[in-house]
C-alpha atoms as a PDB file:
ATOM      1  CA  UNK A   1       0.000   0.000   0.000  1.00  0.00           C
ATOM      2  CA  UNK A   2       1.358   3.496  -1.034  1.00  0.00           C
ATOM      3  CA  UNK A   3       1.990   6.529   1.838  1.00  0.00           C
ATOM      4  CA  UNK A   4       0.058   8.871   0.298  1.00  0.00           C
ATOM      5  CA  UNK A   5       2.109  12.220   2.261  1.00  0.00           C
ATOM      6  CA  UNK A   6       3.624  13.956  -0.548  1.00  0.00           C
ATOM      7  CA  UNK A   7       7.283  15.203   0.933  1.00  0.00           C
ATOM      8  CA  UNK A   8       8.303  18.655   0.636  1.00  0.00           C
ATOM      9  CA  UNK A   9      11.383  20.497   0.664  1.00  0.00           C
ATOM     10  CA  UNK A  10      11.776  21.401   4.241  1.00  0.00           C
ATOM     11  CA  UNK A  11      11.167  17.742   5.504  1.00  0.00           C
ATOM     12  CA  UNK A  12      13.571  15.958   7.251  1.00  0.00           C
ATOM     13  CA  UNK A  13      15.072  13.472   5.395  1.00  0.00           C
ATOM     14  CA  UNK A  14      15.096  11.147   8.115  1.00  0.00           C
ATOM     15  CA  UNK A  15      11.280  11.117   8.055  1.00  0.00           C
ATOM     16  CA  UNK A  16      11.023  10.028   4.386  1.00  0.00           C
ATOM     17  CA  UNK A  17      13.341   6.931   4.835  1.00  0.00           C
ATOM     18  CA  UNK A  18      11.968   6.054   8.485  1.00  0.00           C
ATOM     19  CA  UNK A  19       8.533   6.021   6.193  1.00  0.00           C
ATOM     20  CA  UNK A  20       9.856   4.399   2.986  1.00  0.00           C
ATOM     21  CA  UNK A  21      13.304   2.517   3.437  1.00  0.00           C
ATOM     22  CA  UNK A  22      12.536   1.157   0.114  1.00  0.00           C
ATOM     23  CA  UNK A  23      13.945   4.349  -1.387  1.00  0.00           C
ATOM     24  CA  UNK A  24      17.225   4.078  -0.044  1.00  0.00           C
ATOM     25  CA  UNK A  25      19.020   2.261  -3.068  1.00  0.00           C
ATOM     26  CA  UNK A  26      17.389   5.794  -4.703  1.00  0.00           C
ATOM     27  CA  UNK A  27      19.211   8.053  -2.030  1.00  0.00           C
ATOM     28  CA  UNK A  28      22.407   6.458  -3.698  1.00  0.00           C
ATOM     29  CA  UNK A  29      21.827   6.881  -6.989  1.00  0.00           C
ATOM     30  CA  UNK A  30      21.492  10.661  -6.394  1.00  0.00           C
ATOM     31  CA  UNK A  31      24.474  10.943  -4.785  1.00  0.00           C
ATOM     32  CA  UNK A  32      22.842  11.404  -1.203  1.00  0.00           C
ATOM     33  CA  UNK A  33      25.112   9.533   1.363  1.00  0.00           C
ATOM     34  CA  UNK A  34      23.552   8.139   5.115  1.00  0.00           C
ATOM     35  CA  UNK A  35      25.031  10.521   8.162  1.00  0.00           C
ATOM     36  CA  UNK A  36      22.794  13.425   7.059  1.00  0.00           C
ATOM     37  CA  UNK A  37      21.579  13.502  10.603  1.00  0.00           C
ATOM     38  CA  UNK A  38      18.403  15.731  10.880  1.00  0.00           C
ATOM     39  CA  UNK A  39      19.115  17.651   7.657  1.00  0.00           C
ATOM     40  CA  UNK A  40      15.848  18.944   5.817  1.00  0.00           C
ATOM     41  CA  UNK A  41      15.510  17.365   2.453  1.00  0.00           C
ATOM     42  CA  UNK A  42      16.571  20.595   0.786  1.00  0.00           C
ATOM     43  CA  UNK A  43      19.460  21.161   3.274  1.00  0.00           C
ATOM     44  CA  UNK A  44      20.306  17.535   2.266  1.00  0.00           C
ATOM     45  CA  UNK A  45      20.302  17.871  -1.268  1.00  0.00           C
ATOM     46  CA  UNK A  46      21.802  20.969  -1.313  1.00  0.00           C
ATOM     47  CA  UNK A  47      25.582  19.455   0.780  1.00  0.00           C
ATOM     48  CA  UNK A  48      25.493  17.096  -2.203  1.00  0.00           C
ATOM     49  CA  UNK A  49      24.798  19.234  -4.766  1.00  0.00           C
ATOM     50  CA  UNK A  50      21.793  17.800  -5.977  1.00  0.00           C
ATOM     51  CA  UNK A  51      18.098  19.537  -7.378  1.00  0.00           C
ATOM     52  CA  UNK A  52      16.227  19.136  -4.821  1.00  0.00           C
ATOM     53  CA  UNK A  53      12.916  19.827  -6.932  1.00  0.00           C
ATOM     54  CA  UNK A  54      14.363  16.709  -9.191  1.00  0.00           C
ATOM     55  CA  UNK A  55      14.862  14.717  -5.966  1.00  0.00           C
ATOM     56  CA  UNK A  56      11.391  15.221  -4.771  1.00  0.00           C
ATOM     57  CA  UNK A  57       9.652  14.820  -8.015  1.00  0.00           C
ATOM     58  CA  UNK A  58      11.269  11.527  -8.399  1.00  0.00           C
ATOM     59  CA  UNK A  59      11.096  10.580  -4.740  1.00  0.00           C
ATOM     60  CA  UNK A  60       7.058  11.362  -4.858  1.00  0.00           C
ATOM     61  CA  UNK A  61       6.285   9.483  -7.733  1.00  0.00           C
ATOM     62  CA  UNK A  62       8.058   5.930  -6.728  1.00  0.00           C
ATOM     63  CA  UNK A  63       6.458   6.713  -3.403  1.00  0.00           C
ATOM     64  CA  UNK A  64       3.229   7.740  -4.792  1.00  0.00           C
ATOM     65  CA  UNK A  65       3.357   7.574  -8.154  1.00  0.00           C
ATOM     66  CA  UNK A  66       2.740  11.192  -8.391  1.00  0.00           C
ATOM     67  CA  UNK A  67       2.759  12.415 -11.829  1.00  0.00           C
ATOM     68  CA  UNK A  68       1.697  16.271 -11.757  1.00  0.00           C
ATOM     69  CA  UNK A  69       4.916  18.241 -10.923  1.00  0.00           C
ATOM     70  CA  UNK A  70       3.939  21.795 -11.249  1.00  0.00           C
ATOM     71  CA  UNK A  71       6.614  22.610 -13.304  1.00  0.00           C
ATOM     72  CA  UNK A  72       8.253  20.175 -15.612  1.00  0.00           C
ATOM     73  CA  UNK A  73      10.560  23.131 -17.090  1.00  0.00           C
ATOM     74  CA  UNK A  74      12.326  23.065 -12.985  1.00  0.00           C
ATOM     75  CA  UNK A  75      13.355  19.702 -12.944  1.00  0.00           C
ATOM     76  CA  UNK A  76      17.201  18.951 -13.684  1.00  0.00           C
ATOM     77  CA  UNK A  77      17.805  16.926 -16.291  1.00  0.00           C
ATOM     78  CA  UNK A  78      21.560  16.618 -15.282  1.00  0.00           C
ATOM     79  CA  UNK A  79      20.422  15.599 -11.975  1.00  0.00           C
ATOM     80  CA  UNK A  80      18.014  13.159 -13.765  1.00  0.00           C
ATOM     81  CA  UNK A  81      21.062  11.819 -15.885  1.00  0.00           C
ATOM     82  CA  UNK A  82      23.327  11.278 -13.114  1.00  0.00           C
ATOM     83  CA  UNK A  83      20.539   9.258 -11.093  1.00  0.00           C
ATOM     84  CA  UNK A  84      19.648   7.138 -13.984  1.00  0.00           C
ATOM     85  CA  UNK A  85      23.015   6.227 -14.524  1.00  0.00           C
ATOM     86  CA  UNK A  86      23.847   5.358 -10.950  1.00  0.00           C
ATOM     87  CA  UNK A  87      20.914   3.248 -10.712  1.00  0.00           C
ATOM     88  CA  UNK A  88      22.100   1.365 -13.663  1.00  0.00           C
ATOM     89  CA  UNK A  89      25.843   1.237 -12.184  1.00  0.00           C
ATOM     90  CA  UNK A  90      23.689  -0.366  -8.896  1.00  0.00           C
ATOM     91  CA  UNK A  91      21.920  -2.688 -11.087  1.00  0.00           C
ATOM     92  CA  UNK A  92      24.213  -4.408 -12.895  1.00  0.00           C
ATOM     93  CA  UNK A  93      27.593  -4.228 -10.938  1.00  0.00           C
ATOM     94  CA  UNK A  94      25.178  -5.114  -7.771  1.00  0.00           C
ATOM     95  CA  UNK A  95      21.877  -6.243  -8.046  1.00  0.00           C
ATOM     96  CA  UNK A  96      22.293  -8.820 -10.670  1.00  0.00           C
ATOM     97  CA  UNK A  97      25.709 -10.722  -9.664  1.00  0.00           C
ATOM     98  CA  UNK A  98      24.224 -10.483  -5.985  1.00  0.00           C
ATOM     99  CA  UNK A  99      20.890 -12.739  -7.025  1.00  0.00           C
ATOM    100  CA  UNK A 100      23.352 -15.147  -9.181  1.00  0.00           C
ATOM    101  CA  UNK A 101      25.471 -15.663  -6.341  1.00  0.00           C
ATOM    102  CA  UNK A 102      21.956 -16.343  -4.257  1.00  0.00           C
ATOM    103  CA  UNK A 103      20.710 -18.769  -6.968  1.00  0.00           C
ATOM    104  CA  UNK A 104      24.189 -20.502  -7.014  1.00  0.00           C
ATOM    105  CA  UNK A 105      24.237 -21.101  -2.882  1.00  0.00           C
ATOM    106  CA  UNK A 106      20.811 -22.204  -3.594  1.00  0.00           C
ATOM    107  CA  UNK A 107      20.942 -24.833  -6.275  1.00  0.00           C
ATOM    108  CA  UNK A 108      22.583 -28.292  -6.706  1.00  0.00           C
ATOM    109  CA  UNK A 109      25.586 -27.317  -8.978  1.00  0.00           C
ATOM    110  CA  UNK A 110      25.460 -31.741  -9.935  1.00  0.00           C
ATOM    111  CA  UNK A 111      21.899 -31.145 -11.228  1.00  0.00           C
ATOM    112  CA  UNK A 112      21.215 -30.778 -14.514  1.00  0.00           C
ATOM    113  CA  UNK A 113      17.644 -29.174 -13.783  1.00  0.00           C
ATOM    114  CA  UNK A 114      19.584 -26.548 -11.910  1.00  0.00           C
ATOM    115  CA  UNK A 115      21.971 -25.599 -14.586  1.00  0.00           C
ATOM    116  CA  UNK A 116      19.309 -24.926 -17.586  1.00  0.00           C
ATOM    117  CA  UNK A 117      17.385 -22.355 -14.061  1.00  0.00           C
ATOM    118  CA  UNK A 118      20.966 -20.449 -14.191  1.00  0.00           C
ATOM    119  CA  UNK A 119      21.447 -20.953 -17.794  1.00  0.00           C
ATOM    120  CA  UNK A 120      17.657 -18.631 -17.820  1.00  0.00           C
ATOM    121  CA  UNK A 121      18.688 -16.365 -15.251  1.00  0.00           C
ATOM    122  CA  UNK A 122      22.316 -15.430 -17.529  1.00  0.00           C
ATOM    123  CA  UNK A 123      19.696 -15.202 -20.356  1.00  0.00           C
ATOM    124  CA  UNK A 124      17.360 -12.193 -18.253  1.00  0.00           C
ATOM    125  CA  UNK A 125      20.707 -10.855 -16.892  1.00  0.00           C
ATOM    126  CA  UNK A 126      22.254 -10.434 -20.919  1.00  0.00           C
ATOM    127  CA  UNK A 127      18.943  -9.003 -21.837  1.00  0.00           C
ATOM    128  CA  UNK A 128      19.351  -6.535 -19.084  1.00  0.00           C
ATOM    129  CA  UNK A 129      22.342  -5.511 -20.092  1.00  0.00           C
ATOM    130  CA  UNK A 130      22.331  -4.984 -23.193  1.00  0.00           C
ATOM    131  CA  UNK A 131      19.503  -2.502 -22.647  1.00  0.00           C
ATOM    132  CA  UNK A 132      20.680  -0.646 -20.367  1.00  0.00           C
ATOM    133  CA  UNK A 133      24.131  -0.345 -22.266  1.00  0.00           C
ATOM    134  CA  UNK A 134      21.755   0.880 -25.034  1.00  0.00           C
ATOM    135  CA  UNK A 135      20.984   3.935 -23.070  1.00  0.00           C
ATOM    136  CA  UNK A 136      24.514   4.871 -22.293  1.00  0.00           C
ATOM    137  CA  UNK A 137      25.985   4.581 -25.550  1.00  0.00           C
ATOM    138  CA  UNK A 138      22.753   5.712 -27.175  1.00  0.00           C
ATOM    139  CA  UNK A 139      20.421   7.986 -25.282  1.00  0.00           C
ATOM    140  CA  UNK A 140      22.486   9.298 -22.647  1.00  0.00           C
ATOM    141  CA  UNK A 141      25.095  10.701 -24.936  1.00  0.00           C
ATOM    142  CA  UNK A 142      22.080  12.404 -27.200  1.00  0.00           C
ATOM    143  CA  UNK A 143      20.802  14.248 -24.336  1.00  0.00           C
ATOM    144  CA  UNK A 144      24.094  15.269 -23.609  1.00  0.00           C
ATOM    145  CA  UNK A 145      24.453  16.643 -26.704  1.00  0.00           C
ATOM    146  CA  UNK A 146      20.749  18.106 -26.696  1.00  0.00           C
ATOM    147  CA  UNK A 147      21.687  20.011 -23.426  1.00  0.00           C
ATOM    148  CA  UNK A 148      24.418  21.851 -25.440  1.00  0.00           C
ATOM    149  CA  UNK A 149      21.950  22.477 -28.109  1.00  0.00           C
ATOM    150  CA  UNK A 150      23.297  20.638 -30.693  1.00  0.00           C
ATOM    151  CA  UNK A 151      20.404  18.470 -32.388  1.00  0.00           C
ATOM    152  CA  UNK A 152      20.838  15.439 -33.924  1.00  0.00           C
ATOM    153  CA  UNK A 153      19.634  14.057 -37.420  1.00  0.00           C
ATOM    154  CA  UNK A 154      19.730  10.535 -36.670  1.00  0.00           C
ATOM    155  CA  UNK A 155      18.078  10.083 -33.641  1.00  0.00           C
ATOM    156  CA  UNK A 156      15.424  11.193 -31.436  1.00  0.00           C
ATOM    157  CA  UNK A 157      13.866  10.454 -28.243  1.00  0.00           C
ATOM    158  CA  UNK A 158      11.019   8.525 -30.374  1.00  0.00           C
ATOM    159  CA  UNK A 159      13.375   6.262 -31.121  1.00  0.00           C
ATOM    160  CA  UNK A 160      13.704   5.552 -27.148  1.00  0.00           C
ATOM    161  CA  UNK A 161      10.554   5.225 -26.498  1.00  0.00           C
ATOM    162  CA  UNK A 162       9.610   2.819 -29.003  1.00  0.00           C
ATOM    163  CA  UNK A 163      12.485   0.560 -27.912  1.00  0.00           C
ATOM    164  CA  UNK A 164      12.022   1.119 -24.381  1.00  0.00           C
ATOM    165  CA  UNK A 165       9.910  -1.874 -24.417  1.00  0.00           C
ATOM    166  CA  UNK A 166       9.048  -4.846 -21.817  1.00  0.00           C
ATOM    167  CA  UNK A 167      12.826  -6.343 -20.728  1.00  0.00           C
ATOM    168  CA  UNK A 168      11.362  -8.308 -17.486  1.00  0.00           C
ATOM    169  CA  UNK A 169       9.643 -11.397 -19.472  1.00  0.00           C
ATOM    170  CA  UNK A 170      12.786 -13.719 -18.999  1.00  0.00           C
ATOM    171  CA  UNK A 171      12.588 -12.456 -15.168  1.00  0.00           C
ATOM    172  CA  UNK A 172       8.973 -13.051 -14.901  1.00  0.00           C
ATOM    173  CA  UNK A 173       9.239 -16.440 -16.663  1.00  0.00           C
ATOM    174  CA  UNK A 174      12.745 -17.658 -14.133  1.00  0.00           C
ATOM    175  CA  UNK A 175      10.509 -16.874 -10.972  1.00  0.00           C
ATOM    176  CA  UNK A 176       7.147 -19.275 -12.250  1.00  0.00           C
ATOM    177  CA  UNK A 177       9.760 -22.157 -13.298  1.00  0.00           C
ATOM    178  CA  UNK A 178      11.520 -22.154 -10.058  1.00  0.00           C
ATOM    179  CA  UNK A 179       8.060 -21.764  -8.091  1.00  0.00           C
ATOM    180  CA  UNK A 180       5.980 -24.220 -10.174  1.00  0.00           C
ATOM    181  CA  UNK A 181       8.902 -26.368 -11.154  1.00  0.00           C
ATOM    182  CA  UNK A 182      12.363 -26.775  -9.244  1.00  0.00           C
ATOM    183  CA  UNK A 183      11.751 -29.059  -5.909  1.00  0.00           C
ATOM    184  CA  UNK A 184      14.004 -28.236  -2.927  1.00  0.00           C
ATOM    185  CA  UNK A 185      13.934 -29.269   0.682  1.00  0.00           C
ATOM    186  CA  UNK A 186      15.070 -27.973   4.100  1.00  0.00           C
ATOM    187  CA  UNK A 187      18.231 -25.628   4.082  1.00  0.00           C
ATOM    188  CA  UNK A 188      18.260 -25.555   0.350  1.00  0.00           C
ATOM    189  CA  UNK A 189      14.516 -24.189   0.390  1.00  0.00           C
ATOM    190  CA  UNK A 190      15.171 -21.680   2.481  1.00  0.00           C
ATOM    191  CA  UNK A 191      18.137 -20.377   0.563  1.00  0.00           C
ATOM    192  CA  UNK A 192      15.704 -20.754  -2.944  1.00  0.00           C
ATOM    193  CA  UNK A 193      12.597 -18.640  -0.768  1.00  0.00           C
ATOM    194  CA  UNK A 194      15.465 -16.074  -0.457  1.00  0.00           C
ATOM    195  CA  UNK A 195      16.621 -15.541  -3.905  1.00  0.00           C
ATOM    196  CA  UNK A 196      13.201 -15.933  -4.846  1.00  0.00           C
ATOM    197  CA  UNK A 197      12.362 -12.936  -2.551  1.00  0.00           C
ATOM    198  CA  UNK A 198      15.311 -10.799  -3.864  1.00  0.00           C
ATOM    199  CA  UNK A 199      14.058 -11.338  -7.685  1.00  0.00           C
ATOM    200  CA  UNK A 200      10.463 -10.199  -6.886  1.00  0.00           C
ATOM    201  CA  UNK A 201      11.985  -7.523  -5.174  1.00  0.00           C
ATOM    202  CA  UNK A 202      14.247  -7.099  -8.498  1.00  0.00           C
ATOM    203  CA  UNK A 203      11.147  -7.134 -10.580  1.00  0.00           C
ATOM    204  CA  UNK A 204       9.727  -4.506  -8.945  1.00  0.00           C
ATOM    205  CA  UNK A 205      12.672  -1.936  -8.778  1.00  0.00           C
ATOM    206  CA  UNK A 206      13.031  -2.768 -12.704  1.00  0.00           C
ATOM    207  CA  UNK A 207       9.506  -1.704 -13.171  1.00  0.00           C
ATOM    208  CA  UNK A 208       9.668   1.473 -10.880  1.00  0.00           C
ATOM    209  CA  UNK A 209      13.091   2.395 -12.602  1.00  0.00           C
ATOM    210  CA  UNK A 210      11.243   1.995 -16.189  1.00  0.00           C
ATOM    211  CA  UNK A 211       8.401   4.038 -14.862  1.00  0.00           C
ATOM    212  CA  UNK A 212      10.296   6.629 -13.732  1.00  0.00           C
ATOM    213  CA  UNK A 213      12.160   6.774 -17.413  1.00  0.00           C
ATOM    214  CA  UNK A 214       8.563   6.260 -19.223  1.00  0.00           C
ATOM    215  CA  UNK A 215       7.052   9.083 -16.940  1.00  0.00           C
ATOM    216  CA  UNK A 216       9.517  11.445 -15.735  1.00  0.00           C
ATOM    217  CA  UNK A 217      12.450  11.159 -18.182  1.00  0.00           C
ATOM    218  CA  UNK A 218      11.162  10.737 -21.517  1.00  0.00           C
ATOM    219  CA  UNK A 219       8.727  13.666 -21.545  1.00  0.00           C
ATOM    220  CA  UNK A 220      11.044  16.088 -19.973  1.00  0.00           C
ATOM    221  CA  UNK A 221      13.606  15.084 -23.165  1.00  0.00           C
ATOM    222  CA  UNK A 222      10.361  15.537 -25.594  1.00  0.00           C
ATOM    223  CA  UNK A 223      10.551  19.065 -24.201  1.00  0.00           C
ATOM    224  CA  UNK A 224      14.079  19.943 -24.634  1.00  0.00           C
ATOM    225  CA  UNK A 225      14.098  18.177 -27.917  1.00  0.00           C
ATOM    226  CA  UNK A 226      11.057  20.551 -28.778  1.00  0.00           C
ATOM    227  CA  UNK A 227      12.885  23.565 -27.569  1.00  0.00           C
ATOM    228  CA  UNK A 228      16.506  22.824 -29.427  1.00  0.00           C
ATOM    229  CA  UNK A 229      14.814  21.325 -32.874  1.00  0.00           C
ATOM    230  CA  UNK A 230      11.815  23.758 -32.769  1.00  0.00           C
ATOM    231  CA  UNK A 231       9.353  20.468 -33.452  1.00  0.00           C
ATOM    232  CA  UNK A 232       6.055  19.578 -31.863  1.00  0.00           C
ATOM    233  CA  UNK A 233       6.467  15.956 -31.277  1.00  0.00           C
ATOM    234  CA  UNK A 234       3.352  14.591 -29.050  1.00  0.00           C
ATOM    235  CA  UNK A 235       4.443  11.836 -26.275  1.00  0.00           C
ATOM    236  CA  UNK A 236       2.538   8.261 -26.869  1.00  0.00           C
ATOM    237  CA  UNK A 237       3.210   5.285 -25.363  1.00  0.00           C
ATOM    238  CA  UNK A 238       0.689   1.930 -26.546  1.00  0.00           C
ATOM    239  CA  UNK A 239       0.033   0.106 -23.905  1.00  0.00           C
ATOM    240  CA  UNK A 240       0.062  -3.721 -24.782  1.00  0.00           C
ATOM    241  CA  UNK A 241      -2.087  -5.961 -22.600  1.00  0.00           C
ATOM    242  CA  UNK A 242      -0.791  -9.420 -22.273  1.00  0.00           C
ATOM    243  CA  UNK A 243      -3.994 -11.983 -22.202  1.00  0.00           C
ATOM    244  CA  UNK A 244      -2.900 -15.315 -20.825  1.00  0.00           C
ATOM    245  CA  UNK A 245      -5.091 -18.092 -22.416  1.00  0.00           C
ATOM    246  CA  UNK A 246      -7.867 -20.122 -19.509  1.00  0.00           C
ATOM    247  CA  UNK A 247      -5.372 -22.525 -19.594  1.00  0.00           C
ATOM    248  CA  UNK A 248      -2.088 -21.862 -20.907  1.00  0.00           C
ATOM    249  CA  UNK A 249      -0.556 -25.458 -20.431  1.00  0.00           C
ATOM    250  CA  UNK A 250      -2.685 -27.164 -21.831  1.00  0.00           C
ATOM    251  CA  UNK A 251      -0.164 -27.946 -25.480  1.00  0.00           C
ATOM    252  CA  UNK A 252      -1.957 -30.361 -28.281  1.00  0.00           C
ATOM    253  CA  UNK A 253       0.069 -33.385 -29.839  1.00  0.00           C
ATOM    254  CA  UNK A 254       1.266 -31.497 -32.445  1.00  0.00           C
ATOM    255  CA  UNK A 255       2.633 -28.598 -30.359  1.00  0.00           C
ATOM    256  CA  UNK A 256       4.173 -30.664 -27.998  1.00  0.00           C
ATOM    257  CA  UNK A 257       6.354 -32.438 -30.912  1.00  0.00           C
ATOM    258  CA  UNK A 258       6.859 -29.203 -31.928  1.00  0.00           C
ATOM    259  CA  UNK A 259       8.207 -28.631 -28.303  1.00  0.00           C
ATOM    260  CA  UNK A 260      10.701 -31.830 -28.070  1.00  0.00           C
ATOM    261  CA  UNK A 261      11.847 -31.018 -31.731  1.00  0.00           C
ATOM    262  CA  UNK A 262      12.800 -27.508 -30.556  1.00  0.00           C
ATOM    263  CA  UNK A 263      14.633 -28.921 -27.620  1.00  0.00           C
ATOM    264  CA  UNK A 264      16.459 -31.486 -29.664  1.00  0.00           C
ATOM    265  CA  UNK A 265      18.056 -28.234 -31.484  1.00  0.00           C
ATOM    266  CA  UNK A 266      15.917 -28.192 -34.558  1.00  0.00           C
ATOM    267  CA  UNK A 267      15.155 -25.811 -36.925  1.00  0.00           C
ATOM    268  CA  UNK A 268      11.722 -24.428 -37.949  1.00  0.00           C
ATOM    269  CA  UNK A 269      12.808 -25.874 -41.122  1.00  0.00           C
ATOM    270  CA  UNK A 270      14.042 -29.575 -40.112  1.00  0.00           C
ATOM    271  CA  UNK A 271      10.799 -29.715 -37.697  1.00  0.00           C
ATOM    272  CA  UNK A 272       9.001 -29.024 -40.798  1.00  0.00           C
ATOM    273  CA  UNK A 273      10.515 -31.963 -42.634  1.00  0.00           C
ATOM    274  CA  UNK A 274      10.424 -34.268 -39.304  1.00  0.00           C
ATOM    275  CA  UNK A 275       6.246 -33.640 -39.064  1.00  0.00           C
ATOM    276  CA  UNK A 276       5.762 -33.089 -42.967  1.00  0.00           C
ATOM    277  CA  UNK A 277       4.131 -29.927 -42.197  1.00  0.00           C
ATOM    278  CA  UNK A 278       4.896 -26.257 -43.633  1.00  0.00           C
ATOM    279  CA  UNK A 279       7.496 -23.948 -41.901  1.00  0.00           C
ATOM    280  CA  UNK A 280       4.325 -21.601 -41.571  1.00  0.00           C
ATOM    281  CA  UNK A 281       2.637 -23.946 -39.495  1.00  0.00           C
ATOM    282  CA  UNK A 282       5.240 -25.090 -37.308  1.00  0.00           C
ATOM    283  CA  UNK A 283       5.795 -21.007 -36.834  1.00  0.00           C
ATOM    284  CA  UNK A 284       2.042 -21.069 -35.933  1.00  0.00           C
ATOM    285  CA  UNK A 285       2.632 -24.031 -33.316  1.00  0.00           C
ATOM    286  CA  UNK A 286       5.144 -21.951 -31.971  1.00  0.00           C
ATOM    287  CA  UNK A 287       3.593 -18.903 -31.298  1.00  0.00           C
ATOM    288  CA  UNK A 288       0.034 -20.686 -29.793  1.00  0.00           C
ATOM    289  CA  UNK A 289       3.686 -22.857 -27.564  1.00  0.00           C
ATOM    290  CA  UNK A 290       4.455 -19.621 -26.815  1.00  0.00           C
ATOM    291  CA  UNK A 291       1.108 -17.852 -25.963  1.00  0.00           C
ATOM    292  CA  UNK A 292      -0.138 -20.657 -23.821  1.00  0.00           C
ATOM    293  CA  UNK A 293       3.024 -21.192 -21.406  1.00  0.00           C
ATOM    294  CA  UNK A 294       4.163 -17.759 -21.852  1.00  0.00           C
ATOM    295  CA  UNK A 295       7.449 -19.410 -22.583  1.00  0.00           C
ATOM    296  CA  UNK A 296       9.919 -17.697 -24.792  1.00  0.00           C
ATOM    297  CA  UNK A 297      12.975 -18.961 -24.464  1.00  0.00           C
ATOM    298  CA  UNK A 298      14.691 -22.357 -25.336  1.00  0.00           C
ATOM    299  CA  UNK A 299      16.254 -22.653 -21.768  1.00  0.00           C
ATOM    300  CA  UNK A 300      12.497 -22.421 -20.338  1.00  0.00           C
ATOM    301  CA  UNK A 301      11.214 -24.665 -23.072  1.00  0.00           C
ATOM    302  CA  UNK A 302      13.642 -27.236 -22.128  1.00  0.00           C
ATOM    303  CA  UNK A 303      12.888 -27.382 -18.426  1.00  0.00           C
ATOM    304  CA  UNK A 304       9.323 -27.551 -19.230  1.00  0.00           C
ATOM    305  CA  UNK A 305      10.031 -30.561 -21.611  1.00  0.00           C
ATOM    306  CA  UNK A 306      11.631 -31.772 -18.758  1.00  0.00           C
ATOM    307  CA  UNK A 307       9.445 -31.622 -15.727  1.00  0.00           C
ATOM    308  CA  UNK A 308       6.377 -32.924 -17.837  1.00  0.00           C
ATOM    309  CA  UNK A 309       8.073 -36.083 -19.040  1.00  0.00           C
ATOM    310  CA  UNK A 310       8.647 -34.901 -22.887  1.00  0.00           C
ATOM    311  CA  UNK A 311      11.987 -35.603 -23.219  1.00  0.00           C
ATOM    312  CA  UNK A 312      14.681 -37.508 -20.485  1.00  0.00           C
ATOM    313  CA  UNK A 313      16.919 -35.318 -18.899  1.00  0.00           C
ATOM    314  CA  UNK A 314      19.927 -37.372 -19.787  1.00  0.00           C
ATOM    315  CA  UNK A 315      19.363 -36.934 -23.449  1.00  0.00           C
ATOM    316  CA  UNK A 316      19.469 -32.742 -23.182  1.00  0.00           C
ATOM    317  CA  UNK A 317      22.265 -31.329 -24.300  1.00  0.00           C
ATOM    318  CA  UNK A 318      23.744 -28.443 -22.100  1.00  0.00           C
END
């Protein structure tokens, strides 16, 4: 449940922590250090050199999810720059190697079931990082170069936003194998509950972080973009809605053949020749494979296989 108090300037920091310690990873990212002692927010911000309009509007909205700053044209986009980046720094240098190293205390190293969970959790962690490299070689640098009002004629902050797209699903997917799949028992179990704790909690500060660039970041670059390129260029995003089907294991014959070719390591093409059906219809099979287990990656496939007696474990390669 969300504290609905909207914090103000002349707040004591203390008071905003003591009510919301989950915004303490956020403190770093800005640059704020612990030992402020009873420092106002502003008086805080202010020995670290940090906006603290910025800091509050971001503060506010992964509190609240506050969305109507007064005045967009007052928040600091440096400020904005330099906390995106350090929560990316935190992320990956951090948050990710931390959970691996959980998963790894947690899992049977001689088990082959546990080897395909880590091989999907380097899978989500690659995907992670290669979008958030993205931003700093890509986006970051083009705002810099915005903020010295020198417009580019190859990108634009469009171009973000329509690739700053869903990068959880691998996450989303590793947390319902290990919970519906991966057995475990006394010490073990606990150690699993934990790292399964941590990547909820991961899951949620990804999708607070991407909020935060959807609702704060992007539009306040739409403006300056406006401003230095003298365009009108209207802020969309589409919101997709995922629809799992009534019951989304439920595979047919054909789509579970489909399933053990695709684990054997065949192509669309040599499943086609296996079944003597088209290559359009074994793409069908795999989209409805896809749709149904919400499944998108041959790791998860595999374990899936697997655990429902599809194919022996011994005859996976990994």
């Amino acid at each position: 449940m969300r504290n609905q108090k909207m914090y103000e300037a002349d707040d004591k920091m203390i008071s905003i922590i003591r009510d919301n310690y989950n915004i303490l990873q956020s403190l770093g990212a800005f640059g704020i250090n612990l030992g402020f002692g009873d420092k106002t927010v502003r008086e805080a911000c202010e020995a670290e050199h940090v906006d603290t309009y910025t800091f509050l509007t971001v503060v506010n909205f992964t509190i609240n999810g506050y969305r109507d700053y007064d005045d967009a044209d007052r928040l600091s986009i440096p400020t904005l720059l330099h906390y995106l980046k350090a929560s990316h720094e935190y992320f990956l240098d951090f948050e990710l190697p931390y959970i691996r190293k959980e998963l790894e205390g947690a899992l049977d190293e001689n088990d082959n079931l546990a080897r395909l969970i880590m091989r999907l959790y380097d899978e989500y962690a690659h995907s992670i990082k290669s979008h958030m490299k993205y931003e700093e070689k890509t986006v970051f640098p083009y705002v810099e170069t915005l903020l010295k009002n020198q417009p580019a004629d190859n990108y634009d902050i469009e171009t973000f936003s329509k690739h700053h797209g869903q990068i959880d699903q691998k996450l989303k997917e590793l947390k319902n194998i290990i919970i519906k799949y991966l057995p475990s028992d006394g010490l073990r179990n606990n150690q699993l509950s934990a790292a399964l704790y941590n990547i909820y909690n991961c899951e949620e500060w990804l999708a607070q972080h991407a909020s935060v660039e959807d609702d704060i970041f992007i539009p306040v670059i739409r403006r300056l973009e406006s401003r230095v390129k003298q365009t009108d260029v209207s802020f969309r995003i589409s919101c997709m809605l995922n629809k799992n089907a009534e019951n989304p294991e439920s595979l047919s014959e054909r789509e579970k053949d489909v399933v053990v070719s695709l684990v054997q390591g065949m192509t669309n093409k040599e499943i086609a020749e296996h079944l003597c059906i088209s290559i359009n219809t074994v793409i069908t099979h795999r989209r409805n494979i896809a749709r149904k287990l919400q499944i998108h990656s041959p790791a998860g496939l595999t374990i899936y296989a697997i655990v429902n007696d599809l194919v022996d474990i011994s005859s996976v390669k990994l």
